[in-house]
C-alpha atoms as a PDB file:
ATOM      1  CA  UNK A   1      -6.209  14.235 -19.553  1.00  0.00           C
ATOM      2  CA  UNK A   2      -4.941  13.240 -23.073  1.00  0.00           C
ATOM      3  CA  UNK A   3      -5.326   9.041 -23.372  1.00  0.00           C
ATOM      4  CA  UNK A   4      -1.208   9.207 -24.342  1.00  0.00           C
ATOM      5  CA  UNK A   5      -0.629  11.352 -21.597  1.00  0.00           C
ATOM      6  CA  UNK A   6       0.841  10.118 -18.171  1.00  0.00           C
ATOM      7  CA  UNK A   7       0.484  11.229 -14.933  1.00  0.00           C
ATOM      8  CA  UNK A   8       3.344  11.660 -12.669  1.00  0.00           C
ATOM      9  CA  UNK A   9       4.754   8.476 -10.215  1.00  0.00           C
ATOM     10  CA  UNK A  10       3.163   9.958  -7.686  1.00  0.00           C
ATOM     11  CA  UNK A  11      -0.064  10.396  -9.023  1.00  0.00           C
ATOM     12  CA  UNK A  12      -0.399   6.718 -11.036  1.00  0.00           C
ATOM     13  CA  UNK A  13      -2.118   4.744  -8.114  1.00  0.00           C
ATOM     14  CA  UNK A  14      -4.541   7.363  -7.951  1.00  0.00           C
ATOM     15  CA  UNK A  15      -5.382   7.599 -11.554  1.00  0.00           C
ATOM     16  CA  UNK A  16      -5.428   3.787 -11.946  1.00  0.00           C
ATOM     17  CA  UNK A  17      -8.024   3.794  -8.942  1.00  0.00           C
ATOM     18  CA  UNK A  18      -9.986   6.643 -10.884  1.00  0.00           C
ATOM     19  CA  UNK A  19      -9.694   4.310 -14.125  1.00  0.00           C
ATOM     20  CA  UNK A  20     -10.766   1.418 -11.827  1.00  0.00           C
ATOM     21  CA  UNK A  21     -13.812   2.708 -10.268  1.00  0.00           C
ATOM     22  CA  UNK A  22     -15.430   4.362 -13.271  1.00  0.00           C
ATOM     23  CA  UNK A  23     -14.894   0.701 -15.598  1.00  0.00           C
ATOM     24  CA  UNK A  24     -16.870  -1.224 -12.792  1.00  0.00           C
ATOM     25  CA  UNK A  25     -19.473   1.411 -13.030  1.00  0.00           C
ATOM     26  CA  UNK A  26     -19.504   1.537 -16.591  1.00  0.00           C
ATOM     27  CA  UNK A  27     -19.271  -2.048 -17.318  1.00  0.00           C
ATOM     28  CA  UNK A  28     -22.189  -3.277 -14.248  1.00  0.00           C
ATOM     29  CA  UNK A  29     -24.533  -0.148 -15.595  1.00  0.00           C
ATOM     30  CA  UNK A  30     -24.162  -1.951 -18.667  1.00  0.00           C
ATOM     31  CA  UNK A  31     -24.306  -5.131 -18.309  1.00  0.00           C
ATOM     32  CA  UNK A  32     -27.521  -4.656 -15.978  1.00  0.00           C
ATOM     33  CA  UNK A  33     -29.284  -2.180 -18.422  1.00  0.00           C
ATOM     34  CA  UNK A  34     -28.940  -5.272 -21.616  1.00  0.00           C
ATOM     35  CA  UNK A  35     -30.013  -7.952 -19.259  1.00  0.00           C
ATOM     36  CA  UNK A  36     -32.912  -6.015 -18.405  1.00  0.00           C
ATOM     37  CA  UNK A  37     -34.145  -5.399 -21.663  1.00  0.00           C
ATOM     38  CA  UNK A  38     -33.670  -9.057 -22.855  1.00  0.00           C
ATOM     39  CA  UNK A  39     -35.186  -9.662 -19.412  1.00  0.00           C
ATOM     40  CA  UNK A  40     -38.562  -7.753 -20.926  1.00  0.00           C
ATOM     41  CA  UNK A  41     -38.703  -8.646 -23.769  1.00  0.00           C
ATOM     42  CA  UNK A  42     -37.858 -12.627 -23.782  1.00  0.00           C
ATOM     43  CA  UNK A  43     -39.663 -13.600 -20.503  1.00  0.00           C
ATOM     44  CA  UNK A  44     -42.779 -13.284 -18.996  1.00  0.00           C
ATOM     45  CA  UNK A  45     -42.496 -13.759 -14.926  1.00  0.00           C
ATOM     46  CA  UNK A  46     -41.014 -10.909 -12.277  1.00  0.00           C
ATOM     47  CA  UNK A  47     -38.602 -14.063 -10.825  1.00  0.00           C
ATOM     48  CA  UNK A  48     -37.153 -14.614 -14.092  1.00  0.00           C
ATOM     49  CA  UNK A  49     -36.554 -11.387 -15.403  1.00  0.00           C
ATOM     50  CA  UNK A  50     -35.246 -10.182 -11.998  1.00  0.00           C
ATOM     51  CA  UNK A  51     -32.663 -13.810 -12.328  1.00  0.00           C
ATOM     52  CA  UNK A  52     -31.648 -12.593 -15.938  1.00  0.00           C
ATOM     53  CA  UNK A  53     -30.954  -9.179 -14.922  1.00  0.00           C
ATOM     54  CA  UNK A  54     -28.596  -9.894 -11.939  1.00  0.00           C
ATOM     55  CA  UNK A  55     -27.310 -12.108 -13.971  1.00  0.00           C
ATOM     56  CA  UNK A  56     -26.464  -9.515 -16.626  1.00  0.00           C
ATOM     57  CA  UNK A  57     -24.942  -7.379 -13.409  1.00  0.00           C
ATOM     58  CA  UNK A  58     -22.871  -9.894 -12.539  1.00  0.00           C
ATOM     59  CA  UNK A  59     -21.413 -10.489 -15.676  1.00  0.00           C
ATOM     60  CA  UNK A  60     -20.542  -6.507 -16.081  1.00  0.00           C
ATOM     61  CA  UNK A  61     -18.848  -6.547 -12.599  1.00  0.00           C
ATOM     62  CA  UNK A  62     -17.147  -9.840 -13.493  1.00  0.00           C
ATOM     63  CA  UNK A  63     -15.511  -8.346 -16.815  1.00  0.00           C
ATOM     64  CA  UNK A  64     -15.102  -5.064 -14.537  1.00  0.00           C
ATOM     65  CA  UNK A  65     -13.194  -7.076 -12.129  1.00  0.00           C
ATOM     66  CA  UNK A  66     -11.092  -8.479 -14.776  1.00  0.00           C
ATOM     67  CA  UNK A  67      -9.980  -5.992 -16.575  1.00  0.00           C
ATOM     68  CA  UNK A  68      -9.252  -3.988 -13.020  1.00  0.00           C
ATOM     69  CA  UNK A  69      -7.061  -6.817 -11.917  1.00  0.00           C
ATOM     70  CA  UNK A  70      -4.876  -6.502 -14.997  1.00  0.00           C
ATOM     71  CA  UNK A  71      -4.614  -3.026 -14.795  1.00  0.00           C
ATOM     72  CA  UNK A  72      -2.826  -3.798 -11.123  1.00  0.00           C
ATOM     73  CA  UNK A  73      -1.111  -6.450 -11.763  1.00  0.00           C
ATOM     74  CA  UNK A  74       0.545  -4.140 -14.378  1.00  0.00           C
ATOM     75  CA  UNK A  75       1.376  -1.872 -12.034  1.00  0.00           C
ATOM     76  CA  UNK A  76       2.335  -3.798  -9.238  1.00  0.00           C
ATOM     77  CA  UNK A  77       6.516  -4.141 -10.419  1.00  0.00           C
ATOM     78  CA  UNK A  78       6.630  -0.987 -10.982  1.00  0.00           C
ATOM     79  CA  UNK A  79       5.593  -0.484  -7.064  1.00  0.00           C
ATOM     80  CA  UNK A  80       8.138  -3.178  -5.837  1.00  0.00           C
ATOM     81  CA  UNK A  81      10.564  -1.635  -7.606  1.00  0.00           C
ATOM     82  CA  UNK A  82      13.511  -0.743  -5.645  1.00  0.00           C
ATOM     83  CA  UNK A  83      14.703   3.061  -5.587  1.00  0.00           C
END
């Protein structure tokens, strides 16, 4: 689907769901995979580097979350609009 292109009313939950799930996935892949390789190549122990990289995760699925929640809250007038 063309980024200027819109899907149907019908079909805008699901596409924003479809957005949704592949940012958190994007965004925790990514934030996990830099953590870990500042995690190997600042620090020495397993305990650390396994701290740094949740860490990492959690700051992916944090800006995931984020960004997700605006994405709804944008859409939620046009849902409790009346017909």
């Amino acid at each position: 689907m063309a980024p200027a292109e819109q899907p149907p009313k019908e079909l805008l939950i699901d596409h924003k769901y479809d957005q949704v799930v592949d940012t958190t996935l994007r965004r925790t892949v990514y934030g996990t995979g830099i953590a870990g390789l500042a995690s190997l190549l600042l620090l020495r122990g397993g305990q650390s580097r396994a701290v740094l990289t949740a860490f990492g995760a959690g700051v992916g699925f944090g800006s995931a979350w984020q960004k997700c929640s605006k994405e709804f809250e944008d859409l939620t007038p046009e849902l409790l609009r009346k017909k």
